[in-house]
Protein backbone atom coordinates (compact mmCIF):
# COMPACT_ATOMS: atom_id res chain seq x y z
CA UNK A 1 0.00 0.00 0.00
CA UNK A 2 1.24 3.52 -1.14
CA UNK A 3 0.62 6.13 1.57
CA UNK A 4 -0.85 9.03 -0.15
CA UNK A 5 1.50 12.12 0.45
CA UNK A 6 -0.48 14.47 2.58
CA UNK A 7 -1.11 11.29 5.07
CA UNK A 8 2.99 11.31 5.07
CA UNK A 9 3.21 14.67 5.53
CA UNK A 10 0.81 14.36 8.06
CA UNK A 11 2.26 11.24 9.82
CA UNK A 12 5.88 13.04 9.67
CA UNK A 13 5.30 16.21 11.32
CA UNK A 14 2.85 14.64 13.77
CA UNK A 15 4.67 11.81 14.71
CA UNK A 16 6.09 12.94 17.97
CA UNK A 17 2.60 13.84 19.20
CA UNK A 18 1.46 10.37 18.27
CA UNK A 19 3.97 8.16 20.16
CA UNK A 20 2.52 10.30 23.27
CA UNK A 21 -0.80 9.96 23.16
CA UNK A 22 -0.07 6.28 22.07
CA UNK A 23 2.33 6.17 25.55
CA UNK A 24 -0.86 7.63 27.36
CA UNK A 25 -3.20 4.90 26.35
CA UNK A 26 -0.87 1.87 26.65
CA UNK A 27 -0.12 3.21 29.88
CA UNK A 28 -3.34 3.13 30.86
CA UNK A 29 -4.24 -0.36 29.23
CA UNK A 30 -1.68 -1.67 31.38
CA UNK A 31 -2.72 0.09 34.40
CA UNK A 32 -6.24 -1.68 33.76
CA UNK A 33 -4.27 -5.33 32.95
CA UNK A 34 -1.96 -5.23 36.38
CA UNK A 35 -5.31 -4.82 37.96
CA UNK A 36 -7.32 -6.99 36.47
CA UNK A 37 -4.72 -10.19 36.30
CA UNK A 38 -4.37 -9.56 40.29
CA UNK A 39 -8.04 -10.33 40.63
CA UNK A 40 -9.50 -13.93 41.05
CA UNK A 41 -10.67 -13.54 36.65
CA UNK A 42 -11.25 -16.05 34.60
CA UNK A 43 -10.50 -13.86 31.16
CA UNK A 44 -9.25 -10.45 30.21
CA UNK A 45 -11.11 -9.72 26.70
CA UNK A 46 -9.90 -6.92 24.71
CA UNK A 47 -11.15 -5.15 21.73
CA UNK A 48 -10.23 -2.54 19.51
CA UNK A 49 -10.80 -1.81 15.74
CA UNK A 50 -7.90 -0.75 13.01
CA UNK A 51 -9.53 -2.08 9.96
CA UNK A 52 -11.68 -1.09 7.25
CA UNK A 53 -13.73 -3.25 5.11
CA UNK A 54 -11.22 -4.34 3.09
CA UNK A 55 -7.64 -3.41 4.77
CA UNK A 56 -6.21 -1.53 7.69
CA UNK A 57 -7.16 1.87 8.58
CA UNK A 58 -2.86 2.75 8.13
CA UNK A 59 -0.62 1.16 6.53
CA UNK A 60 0.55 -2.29 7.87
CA UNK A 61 3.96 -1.21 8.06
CA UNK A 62 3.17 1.53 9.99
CA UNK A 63 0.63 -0.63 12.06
CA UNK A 64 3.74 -2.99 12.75
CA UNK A 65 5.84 -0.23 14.05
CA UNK A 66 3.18 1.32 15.66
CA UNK A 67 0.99 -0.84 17.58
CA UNK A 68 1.95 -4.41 17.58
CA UNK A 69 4.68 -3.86 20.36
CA UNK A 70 1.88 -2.84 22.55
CA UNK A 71 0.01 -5.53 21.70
CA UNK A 72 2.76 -7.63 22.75
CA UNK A 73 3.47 -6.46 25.82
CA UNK A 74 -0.70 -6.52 26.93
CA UNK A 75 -0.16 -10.40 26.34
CA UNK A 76 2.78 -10.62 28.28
CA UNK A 77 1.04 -8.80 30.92
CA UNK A 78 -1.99 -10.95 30.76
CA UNK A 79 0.33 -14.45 30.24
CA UNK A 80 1.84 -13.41 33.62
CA UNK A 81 -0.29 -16.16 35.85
CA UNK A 82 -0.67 -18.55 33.11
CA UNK A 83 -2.87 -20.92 34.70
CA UNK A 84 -5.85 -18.80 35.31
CA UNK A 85 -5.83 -16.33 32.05
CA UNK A 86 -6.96 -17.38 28.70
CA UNK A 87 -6.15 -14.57 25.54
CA UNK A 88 -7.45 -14.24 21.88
CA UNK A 89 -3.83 -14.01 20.78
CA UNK A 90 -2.82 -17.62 20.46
């Protein structure tokens, strides 16, 4: 996927202000996970929504660099009492 210029532009000279509010909401997703994994739970479900009908909302590469590390770390966070927690992300 080609990403139209002005998205670019867009994406290059906003990009600082996008890794903070991105910082802001993982930190608070993980906030919610450390309390939620410390209760007696039998499953942490989380949703969110980056497609469109027929691809992602940015590009992938963008998506990868962008997002998937926090998705990562929400599963690690989740995985940390095995025995008890069950994830979508298997």
């Amino acid at each position: 996927m080609v990403i139209p210029a002005l998205s670019l532009f867009l994406y290059k000279s906003l990009e600082e202000e996008f890794f903070k509010l991105r910082e802001m909401v993982h930190e608070y997703n993980l906030a919610h996970i450390k309390i939620w994994v410390e209760t007696d739970m039998d499953a942490i479900f989380m949703m969110d929504d980056w497609g469109a009908e027929n691809n992602l909302l940015i590009p992938l590469a963008l998506w990868r660099k962008f997002l998937k590390p926090l998705y990562k770390e929400y599963r690690e966070g989740i995985f940390i009492n095995e025995d008890r927690t069950m994830s979508s992300f298997e």
